[in-house]
N, C-alpha and C. Protein backbone atom coordinates (compact mmCIF):
# COMPACT_ATOMS: atom_id res chain seq x y z
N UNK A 1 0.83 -1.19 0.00
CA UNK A 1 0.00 0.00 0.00
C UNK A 1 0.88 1.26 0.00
N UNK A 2 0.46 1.98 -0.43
CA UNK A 2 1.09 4.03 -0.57
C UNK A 2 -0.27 5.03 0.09
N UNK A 3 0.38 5.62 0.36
CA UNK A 3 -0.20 7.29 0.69
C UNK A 3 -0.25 8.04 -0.71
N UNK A 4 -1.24 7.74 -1.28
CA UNK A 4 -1.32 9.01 -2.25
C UNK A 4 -1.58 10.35 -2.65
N UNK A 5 -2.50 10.62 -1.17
CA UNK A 5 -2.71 11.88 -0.71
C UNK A 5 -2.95 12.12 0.76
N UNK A 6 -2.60 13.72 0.94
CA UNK A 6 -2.66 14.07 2.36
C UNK A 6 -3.65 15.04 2.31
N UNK A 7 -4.86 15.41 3.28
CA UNK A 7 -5.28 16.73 3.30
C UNK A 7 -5.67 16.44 4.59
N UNK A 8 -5.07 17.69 5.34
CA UNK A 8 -5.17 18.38 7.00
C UNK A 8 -5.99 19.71 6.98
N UNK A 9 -6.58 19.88 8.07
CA UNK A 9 -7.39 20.53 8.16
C UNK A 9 -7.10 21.24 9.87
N UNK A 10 -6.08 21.91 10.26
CA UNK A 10 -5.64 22.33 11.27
C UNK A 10 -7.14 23.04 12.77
N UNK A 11 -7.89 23.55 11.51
CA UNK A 11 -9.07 24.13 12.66
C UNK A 11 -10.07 22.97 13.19
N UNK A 12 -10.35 21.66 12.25
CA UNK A 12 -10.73 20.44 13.30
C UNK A 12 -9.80 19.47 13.46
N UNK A 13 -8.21 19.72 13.28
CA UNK A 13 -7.22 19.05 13.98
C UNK A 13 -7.30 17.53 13.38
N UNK A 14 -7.33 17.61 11.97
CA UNK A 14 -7.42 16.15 11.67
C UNK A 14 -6.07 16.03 10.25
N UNK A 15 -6.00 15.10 10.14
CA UNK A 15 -5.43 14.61 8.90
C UNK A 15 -6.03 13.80 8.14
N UNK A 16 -6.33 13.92 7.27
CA UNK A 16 -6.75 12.73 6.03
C UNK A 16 -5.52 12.08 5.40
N UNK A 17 -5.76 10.83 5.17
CA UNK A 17 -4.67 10.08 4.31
C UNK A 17 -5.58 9.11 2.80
N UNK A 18 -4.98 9.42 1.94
CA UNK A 18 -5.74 8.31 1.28
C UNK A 18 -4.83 7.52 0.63
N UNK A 19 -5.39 6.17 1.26
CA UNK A 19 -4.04 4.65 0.93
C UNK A 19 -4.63 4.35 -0.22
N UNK A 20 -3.78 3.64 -1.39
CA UNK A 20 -4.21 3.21 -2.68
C UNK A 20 -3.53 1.43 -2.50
N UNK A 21 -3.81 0.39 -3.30
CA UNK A 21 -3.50 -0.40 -3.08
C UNK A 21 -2.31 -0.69 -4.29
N UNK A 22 -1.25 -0.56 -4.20
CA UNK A 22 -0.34 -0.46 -5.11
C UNK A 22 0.10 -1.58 -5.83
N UNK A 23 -0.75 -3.22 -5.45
CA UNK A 23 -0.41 -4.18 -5.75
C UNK A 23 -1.75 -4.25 -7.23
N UNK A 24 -2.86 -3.25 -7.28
CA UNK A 24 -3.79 -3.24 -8.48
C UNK A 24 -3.24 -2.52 -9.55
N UNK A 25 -3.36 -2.71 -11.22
CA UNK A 25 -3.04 -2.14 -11.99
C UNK A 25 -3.96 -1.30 -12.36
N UNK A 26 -3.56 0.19 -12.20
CA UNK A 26 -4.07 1.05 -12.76
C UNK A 26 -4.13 1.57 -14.08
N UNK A 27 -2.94 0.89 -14.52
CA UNK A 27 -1.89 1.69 -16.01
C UNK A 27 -3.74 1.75 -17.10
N UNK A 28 -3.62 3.17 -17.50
CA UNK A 28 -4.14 3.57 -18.78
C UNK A 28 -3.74 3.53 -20.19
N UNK A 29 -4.12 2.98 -20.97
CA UNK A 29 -2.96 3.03 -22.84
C UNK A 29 -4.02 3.43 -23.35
N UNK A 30 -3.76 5.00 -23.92
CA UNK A 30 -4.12 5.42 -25.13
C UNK A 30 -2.95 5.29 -26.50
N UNK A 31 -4.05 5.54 -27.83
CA UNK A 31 -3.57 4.90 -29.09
C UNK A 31 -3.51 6.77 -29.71
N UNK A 32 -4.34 7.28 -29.01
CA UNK A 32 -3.85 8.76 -29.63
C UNK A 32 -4.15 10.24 -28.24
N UNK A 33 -3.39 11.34 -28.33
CA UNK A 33 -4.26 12.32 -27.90
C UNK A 33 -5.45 12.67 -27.50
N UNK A 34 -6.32 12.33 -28.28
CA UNK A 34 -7.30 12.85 -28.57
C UNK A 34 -8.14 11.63 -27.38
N UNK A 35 -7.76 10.23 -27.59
CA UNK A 35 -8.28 9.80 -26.55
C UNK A 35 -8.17 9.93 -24.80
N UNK A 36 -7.33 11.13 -24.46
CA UNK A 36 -7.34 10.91 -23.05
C UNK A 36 -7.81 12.60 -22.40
N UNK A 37 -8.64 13.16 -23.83
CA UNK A 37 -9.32 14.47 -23.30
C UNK A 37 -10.96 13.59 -23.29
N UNK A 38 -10.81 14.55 -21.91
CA UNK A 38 -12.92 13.94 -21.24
C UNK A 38 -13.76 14.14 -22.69
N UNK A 39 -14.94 13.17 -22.22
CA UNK A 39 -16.10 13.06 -23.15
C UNK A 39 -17.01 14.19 -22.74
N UNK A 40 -17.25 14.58 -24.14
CA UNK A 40 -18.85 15.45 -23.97
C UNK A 40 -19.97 15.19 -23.31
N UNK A 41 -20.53 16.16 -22.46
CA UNK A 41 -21.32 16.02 -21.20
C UNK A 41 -22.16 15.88 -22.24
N UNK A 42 -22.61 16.83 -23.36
CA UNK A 42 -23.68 16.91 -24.34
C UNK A 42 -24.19 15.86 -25.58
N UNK A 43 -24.74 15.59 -26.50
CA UNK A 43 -24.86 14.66 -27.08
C UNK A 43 -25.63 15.43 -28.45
N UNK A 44 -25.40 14.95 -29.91
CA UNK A 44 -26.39 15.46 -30.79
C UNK A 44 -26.95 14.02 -31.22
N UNK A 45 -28.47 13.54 -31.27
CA UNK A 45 -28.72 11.97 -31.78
C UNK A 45 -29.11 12.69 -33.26
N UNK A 46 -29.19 11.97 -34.24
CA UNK A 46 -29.92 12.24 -34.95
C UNK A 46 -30.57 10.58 -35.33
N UNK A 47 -31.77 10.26 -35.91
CA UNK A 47 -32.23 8.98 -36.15
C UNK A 47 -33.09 9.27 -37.79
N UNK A 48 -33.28 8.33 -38.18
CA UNK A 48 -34.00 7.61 -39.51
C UNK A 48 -34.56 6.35 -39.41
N UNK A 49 -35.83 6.31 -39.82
CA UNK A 49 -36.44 4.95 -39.60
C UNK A 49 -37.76 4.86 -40.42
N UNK A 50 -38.17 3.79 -39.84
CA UNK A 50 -39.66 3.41 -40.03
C UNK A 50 -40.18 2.96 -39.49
N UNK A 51 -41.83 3.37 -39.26
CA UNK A 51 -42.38 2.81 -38.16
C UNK A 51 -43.90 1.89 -39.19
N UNK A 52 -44.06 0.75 -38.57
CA UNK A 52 -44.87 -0.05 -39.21
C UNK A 52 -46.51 -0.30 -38.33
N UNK A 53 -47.32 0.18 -39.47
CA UNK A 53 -48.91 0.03 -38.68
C UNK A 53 -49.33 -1.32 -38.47
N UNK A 54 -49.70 -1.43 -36.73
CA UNK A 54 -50.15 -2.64 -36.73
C UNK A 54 -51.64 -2.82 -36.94
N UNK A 55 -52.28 -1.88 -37.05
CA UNK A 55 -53.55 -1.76 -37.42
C UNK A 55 -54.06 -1.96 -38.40
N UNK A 56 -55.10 -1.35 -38.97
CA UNK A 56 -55.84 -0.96 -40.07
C UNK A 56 -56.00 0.21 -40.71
N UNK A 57 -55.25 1.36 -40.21
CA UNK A 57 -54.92 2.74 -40.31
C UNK A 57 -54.52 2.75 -41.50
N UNK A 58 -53.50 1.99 -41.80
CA UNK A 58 -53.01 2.67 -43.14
C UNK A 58 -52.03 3.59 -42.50
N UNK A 59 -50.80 3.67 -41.81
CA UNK A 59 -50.59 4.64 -40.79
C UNK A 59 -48.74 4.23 -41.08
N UNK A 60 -48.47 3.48 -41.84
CA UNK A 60 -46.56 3.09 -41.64
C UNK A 60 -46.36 4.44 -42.50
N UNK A 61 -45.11 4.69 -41.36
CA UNK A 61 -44.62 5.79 -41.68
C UNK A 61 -42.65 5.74 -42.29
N UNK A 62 -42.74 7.04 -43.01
CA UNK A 62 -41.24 7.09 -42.97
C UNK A 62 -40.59 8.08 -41.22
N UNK A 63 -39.64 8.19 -41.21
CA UNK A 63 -39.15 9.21 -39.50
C UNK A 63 -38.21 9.53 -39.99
N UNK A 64 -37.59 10.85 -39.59
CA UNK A 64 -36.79 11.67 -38.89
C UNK A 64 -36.37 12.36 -37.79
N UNK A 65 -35.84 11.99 -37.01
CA UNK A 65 -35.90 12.93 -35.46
C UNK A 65 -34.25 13.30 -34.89
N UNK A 66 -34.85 14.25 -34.31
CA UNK A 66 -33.39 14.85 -33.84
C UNK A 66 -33.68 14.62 -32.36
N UNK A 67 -32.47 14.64 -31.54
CA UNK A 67 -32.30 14.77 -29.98
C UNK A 67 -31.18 15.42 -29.59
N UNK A 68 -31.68 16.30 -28.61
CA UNK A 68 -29.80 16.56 -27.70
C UNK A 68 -30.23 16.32 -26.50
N UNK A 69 -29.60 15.98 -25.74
CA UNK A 69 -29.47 15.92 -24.30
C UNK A 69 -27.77 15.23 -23.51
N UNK A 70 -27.54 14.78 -22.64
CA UNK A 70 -26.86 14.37 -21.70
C UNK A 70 -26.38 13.26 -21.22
N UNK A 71 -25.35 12.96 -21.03
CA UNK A 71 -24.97 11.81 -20.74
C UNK A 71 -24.14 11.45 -19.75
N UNK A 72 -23.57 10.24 -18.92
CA UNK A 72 -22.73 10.28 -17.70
C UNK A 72 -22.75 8.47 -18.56
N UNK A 73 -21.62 7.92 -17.04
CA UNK A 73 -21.06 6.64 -17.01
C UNK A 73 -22.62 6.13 -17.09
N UNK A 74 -23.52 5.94 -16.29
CA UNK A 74 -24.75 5.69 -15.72
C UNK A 74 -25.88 5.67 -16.85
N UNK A 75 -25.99 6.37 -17.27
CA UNK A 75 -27.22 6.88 -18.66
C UNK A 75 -26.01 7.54 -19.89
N UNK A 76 -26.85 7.05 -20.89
CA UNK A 76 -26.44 6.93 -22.24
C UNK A 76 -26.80 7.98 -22.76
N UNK A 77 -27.88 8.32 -22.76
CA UNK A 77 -28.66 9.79 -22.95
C UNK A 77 -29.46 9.69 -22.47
N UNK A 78 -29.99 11.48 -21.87
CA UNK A 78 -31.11 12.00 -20.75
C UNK A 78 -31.59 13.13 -21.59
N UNK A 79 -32.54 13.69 -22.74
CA UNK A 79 -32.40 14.68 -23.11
C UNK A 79 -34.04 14.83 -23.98
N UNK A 80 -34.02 16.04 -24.95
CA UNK A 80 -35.33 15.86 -25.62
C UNK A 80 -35.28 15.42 -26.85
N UNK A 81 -36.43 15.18 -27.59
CA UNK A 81 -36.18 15.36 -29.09
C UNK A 81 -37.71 15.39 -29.85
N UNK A 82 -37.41 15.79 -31.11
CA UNK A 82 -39.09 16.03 -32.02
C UNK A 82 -38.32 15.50 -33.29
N UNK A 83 -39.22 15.04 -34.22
CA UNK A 83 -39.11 14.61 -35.35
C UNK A 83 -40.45 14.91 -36.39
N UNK A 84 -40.55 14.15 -37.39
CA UNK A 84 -41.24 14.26 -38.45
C UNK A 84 -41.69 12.87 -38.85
N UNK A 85 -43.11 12.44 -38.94
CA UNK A 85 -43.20 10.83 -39.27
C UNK A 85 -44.19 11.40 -40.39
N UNK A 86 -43.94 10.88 -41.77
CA UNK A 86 -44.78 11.05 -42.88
C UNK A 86 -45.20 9.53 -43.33
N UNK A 87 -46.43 9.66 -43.59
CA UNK A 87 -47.01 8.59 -43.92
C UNK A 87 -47.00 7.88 -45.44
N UNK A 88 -46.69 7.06 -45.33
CA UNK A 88 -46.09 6.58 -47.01
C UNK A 88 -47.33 6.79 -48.14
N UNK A 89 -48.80 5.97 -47.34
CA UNK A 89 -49.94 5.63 -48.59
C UNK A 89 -51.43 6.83 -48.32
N UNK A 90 -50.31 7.94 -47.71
CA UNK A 90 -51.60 9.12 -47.66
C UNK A 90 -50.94 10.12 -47.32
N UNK A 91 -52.02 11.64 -47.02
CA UNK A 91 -51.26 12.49 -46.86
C UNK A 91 -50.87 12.97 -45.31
N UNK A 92 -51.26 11.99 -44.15
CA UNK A 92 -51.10 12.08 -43.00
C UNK A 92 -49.67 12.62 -42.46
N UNK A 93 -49.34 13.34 -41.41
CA UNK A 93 -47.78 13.82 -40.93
C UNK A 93 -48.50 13.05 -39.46
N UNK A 94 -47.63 13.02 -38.37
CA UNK A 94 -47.55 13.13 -37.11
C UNK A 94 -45.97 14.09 -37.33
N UNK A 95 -46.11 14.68 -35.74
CA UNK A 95 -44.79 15.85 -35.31
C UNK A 95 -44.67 15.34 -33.96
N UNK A 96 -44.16 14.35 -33.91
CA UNK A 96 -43.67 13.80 -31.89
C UNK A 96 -42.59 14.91 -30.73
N UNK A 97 -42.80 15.39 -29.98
CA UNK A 97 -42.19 16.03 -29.14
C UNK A 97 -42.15 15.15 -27.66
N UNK A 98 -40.64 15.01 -27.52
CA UNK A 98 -40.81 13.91 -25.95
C UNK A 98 -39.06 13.67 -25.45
N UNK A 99 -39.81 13.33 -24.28
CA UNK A 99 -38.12 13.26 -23.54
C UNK A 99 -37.93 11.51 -23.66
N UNK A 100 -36.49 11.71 -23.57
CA UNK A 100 -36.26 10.31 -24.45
C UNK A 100 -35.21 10.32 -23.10
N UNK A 101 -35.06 8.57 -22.73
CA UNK A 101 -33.91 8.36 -21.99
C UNK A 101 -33.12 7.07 -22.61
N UNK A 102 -32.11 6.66 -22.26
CA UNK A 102 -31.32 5.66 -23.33
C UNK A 102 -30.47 5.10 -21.68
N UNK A 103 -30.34 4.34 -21.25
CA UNK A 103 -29.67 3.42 -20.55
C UNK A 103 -29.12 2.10 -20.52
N UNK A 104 -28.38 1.27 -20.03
CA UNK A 104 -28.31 0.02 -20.14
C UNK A 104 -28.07 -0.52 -18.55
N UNK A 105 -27.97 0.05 -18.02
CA UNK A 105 -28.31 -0.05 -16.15
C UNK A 105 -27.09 -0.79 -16.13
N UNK A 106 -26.06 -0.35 -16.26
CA UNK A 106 -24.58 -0.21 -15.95
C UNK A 106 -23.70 0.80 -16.02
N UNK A 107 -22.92 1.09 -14.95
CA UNK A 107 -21.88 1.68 -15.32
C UNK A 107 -20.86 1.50 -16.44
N UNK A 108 -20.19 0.07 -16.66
CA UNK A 108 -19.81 -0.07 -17.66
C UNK A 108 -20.50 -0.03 -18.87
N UNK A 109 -19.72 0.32 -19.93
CA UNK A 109 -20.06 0.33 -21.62
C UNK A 109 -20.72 -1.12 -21.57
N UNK A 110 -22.13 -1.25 -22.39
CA UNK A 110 -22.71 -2.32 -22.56
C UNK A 110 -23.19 -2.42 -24.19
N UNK A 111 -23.45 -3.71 -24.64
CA UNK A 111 -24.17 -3.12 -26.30
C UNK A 111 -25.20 -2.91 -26.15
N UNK A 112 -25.81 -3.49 -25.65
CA UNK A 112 -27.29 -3.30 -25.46
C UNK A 112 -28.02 -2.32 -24.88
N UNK A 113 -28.93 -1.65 -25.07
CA UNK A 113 -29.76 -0.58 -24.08
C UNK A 113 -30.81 -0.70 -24.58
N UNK A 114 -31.08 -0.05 -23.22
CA UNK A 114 -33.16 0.12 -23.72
C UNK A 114 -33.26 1.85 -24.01
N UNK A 115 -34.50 2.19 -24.96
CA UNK A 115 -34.72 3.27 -25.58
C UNK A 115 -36.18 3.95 -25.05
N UNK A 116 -36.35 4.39 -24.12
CA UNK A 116 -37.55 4.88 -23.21
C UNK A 116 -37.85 6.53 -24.35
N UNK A 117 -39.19 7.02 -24.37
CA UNK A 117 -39.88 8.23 -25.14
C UNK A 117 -40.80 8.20 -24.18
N UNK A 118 -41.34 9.24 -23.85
CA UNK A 118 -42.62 10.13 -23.67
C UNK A 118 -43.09 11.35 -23.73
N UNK A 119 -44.01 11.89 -24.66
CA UNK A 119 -44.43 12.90 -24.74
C UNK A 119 -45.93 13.44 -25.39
N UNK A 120 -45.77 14.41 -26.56
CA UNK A 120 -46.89 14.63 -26.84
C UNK A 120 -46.59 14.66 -28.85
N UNK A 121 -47.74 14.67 -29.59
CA UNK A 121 -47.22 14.18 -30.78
C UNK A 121 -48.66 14.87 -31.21
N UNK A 122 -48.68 15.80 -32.13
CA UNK A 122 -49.22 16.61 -33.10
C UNK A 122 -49.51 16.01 -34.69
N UNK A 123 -50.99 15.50 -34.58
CA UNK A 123 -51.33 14.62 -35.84
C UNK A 123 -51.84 15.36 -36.84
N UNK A 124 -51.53 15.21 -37.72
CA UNK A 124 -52.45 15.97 -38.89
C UNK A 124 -52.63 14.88 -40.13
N UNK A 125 -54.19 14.13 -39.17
CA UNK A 125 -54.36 13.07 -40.44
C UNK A 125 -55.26 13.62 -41.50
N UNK A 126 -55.30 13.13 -42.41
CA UNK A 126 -56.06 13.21 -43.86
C UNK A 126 -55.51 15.03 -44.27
N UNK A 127 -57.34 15.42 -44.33
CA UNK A 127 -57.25 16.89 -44.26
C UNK A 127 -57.97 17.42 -42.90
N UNK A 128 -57.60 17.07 -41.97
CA UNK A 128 -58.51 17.31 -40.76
C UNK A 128 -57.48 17.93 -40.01
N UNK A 129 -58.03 18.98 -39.15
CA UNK A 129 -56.96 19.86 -37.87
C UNK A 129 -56.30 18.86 -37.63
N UNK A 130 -54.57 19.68 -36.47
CA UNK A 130 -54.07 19.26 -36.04
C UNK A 130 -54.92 18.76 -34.94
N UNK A 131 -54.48 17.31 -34.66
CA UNK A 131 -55.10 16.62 -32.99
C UNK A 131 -53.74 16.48 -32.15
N UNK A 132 -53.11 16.96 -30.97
CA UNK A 132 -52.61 16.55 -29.35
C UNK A 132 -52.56 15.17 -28.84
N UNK A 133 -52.01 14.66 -29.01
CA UNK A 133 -52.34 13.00 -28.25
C UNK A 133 -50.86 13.10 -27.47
N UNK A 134 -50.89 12.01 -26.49
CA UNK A 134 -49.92 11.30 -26.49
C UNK A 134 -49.19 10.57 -27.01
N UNK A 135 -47.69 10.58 -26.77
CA UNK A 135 -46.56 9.85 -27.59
C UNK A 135 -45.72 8.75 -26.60
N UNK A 136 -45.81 7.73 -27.05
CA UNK A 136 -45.04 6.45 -25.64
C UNK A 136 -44.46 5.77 -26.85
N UNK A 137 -43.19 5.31 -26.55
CA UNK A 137 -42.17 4.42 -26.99
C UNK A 137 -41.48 3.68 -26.14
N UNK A 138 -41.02 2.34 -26.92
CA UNK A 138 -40.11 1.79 -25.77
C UNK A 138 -39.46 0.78 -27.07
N UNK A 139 -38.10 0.50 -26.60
CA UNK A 139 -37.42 -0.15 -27.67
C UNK A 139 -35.96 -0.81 -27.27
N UNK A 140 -35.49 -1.50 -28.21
CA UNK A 140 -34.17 -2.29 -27.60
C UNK A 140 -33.15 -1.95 -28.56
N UNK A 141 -32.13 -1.46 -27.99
CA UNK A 141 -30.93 -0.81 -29.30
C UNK A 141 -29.69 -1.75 -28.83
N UNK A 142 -29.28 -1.59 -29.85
CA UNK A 142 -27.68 -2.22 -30.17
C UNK A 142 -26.62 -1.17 -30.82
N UNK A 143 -25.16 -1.38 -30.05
CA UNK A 143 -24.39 -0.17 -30.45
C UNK A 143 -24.17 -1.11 -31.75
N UNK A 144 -23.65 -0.48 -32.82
CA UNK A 144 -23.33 -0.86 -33.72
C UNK A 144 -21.48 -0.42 -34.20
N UNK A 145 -21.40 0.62 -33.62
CA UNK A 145 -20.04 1.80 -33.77
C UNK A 145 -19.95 1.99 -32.63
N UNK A 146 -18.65 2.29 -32.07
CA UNK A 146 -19.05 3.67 -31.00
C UNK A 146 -17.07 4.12 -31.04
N UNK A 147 -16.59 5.11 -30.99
CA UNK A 147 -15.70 5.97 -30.44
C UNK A 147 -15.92 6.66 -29.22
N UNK A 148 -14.58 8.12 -29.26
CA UNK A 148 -14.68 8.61 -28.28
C UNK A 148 -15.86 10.02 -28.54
N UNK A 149 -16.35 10.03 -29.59
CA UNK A 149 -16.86 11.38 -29.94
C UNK A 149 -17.90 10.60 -30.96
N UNK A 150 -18.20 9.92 -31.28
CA UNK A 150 -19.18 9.35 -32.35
C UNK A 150 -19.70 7.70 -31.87
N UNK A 151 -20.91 7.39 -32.44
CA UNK A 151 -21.56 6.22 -31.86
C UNK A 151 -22.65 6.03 -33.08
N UNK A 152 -23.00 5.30 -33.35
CA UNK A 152 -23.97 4.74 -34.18
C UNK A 152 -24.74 3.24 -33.05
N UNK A 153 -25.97 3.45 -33.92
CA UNK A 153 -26.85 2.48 -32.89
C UNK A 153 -27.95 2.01 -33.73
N UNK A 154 -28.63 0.91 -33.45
CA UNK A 154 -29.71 0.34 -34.11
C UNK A 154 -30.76 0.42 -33.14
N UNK A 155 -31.88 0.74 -33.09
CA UNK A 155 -33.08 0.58 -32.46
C UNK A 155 -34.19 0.35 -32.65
N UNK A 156 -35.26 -0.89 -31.86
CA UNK A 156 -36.43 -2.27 -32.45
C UNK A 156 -37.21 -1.55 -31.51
N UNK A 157 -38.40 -1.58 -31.65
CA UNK A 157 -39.38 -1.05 -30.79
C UNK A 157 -40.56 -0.85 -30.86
N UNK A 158 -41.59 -0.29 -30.11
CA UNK A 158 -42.97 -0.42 -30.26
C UNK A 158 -43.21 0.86 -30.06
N UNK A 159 -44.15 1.68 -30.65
CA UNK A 159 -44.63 3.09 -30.50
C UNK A 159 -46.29 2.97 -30.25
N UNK A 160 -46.94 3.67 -29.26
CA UNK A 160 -48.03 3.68 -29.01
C UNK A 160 -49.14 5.21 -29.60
N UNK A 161 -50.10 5.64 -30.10
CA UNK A 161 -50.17 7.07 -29.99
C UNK A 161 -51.78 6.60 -30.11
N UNK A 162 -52.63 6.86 -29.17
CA UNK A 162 -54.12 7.01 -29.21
C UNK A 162 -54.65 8.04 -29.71
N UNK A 163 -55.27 8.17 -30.88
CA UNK A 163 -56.35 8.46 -31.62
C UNK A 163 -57.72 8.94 -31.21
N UNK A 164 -57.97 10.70 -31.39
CA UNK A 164 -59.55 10.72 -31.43
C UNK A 164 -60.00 10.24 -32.42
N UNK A 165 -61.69 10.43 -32.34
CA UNK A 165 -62.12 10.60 -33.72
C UNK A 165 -62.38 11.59 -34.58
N UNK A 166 -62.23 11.41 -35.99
CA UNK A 166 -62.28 12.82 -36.34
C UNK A 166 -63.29 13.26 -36.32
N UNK A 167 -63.67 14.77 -36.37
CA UNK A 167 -64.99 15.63 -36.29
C UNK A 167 -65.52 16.01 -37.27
N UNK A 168 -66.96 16.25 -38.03
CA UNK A 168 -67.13 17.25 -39.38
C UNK A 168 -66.39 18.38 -39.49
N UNK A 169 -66.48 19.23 -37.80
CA UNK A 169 -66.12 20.66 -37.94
C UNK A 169 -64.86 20.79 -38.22
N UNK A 170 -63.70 19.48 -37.89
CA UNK A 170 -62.20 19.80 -38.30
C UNK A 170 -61.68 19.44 -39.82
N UNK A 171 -62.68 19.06 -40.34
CA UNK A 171 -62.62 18.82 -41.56
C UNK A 171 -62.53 20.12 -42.59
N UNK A 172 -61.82 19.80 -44.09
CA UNK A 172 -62.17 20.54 -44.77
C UNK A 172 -63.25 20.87 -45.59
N UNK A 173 -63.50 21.69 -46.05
CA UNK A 173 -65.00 21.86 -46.65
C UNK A 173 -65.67 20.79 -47.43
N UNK A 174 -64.96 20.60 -48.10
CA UNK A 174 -64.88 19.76 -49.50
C UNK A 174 -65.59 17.94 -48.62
N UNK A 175 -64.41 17.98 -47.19
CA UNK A 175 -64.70 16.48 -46.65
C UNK A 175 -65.93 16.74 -45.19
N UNK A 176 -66.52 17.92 -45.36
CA UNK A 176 -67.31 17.74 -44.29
C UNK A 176 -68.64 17.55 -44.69
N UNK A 177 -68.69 18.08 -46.40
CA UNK A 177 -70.34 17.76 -46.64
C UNK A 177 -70.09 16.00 -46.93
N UNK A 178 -68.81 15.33 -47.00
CA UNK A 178 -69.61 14.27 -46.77
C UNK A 178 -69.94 13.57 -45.45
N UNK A 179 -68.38 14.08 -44.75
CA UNK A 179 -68.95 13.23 -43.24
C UNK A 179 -69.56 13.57 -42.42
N UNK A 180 -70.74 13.09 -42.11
CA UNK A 180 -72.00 13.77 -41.12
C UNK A 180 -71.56 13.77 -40.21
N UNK A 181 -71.05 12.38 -39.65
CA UNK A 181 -71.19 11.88 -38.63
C UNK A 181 -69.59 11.58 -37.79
N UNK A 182 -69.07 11.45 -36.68
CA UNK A 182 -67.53 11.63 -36.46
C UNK A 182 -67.21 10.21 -37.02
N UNK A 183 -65.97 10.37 -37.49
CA UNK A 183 -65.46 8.87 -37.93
C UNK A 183 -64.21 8.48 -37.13
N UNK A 184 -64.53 7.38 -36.63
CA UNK A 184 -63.81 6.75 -35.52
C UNK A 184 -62.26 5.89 -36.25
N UNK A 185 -61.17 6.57 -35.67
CA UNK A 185 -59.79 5.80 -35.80
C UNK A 185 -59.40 5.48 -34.96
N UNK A 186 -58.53 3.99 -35.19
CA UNK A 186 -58.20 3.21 -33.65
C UNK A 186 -56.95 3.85 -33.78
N UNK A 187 -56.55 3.24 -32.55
CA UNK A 187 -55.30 4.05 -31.97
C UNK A 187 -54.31 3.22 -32.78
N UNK A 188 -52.83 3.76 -32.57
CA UNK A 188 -51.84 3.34 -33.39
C UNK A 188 -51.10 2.60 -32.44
N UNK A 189 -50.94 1.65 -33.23
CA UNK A 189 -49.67 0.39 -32.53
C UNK A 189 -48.57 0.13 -33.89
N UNK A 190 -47.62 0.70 -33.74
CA UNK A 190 -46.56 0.40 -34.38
C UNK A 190 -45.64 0.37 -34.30
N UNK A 191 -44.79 -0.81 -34.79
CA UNK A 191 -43.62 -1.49 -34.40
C UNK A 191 -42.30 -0.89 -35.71
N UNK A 192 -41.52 -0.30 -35.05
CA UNK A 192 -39.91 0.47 -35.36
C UNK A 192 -38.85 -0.30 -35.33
N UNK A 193 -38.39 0.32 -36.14
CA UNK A 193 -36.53 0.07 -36.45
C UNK A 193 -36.05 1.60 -37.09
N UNK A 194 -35.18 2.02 -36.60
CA UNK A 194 -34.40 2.97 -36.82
C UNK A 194 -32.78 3.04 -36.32
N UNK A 195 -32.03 3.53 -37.50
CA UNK A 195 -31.17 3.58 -37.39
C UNK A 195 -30.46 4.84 -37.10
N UNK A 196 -29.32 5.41 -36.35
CA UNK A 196 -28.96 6.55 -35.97
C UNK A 196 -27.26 6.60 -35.68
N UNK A 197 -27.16 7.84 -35.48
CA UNK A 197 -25.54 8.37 -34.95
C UNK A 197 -25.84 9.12 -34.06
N UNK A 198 -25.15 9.35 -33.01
CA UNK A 198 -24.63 10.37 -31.53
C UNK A 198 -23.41 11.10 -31.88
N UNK A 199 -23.32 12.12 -31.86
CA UNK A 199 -21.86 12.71 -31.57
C UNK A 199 -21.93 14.39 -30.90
């Protein structure tokens, strides 16, 4: 064992010592510079995907979404993000806004993590107003890349978003003289894969 540090503190009359065990290897090997300056507290995700209707909607979409947020040994990312989901076989958008967390419930580097979302998601199906719903995700990623400044990742998952029905009055002119009556859409269940980079 060694003394690797001393700190005294004369006004409560103490000494600190801190013993290290000198028989453990500590030794660090970096391959360049650049690897032994700290990692970014911050994070930019960006993702691409598709999300697939399990319904009858008619509802698989193409995605785009951005995120920034935060990261430590502990969590992978802590942060927000919004995207763009366009619908392939109509003219439907959703706009998702939600806090996203990314962990693998280790301190150490793991491949695997889980991909947590919640928020709120802005629909604009057919030609009918924007509708407010809720936005829930949950998903299983795999690193695919990772450095000290860049990461790529794959992510499988399930997206939830409940559905009003639509109204005559949010309709456009053209679609309200035909629908009298509200027309009922089930909620969305669809299952994701998207692919992405961090840096």
């Amino acid at each position: 064992y060694a003394v690797s540090s001393v700190n005294s503190d004369p006004a409560a009359r103490f000494v600190r010592f801190k013993i290290l065990d000198t028989t453990v290897d500590r030794t660090k090997h970096y391959k360049a510079v650049e690897e032994m300056r700290p990692e970014r507290p911050t994070l930019l995700a960006v993702q691409e995907g598709t999300c697939i209707d399990l319904t009858t909607s008619d509802m698989t979409s193409v995605n785009l979404h951005a995120c920034l947020g935060y990261k430590s040994r502990s969590i992978r990312f802590l942060g927000i993000g919004a995207g763009i989901n366009t619908m392939m076989n109509n003219s439907s958008r959703s706009y998702p806004v939600y806090a996203m967390l990314r962990t693998s419930f280790s301190l150490r580097p793991r491949l695997c993590f889980m991909d947590l979302r919640l928020g709120a998601v802005f629909n604009n199906f057919y030609e009918f107003k924007n509708q407010t719903d809720l936005y829930s995700s949950i998903g299983l990623g795999i690193t695919l890349a990772a450095g000290r400044r860049f990461s790529s990742h794959l992510v499988i998952g399930y997206t939830f978003m409940p559905v009003r029905n639509l109204e005559p009055k949010d309709a456009a002119p053209a679609d309200a003289e035909v629908l009298i009556a509200p027309r009922p859409v089930p909620d969305l269940h669809l299952a994701s894969i998207r692919i992405g980079c961090s840096f």
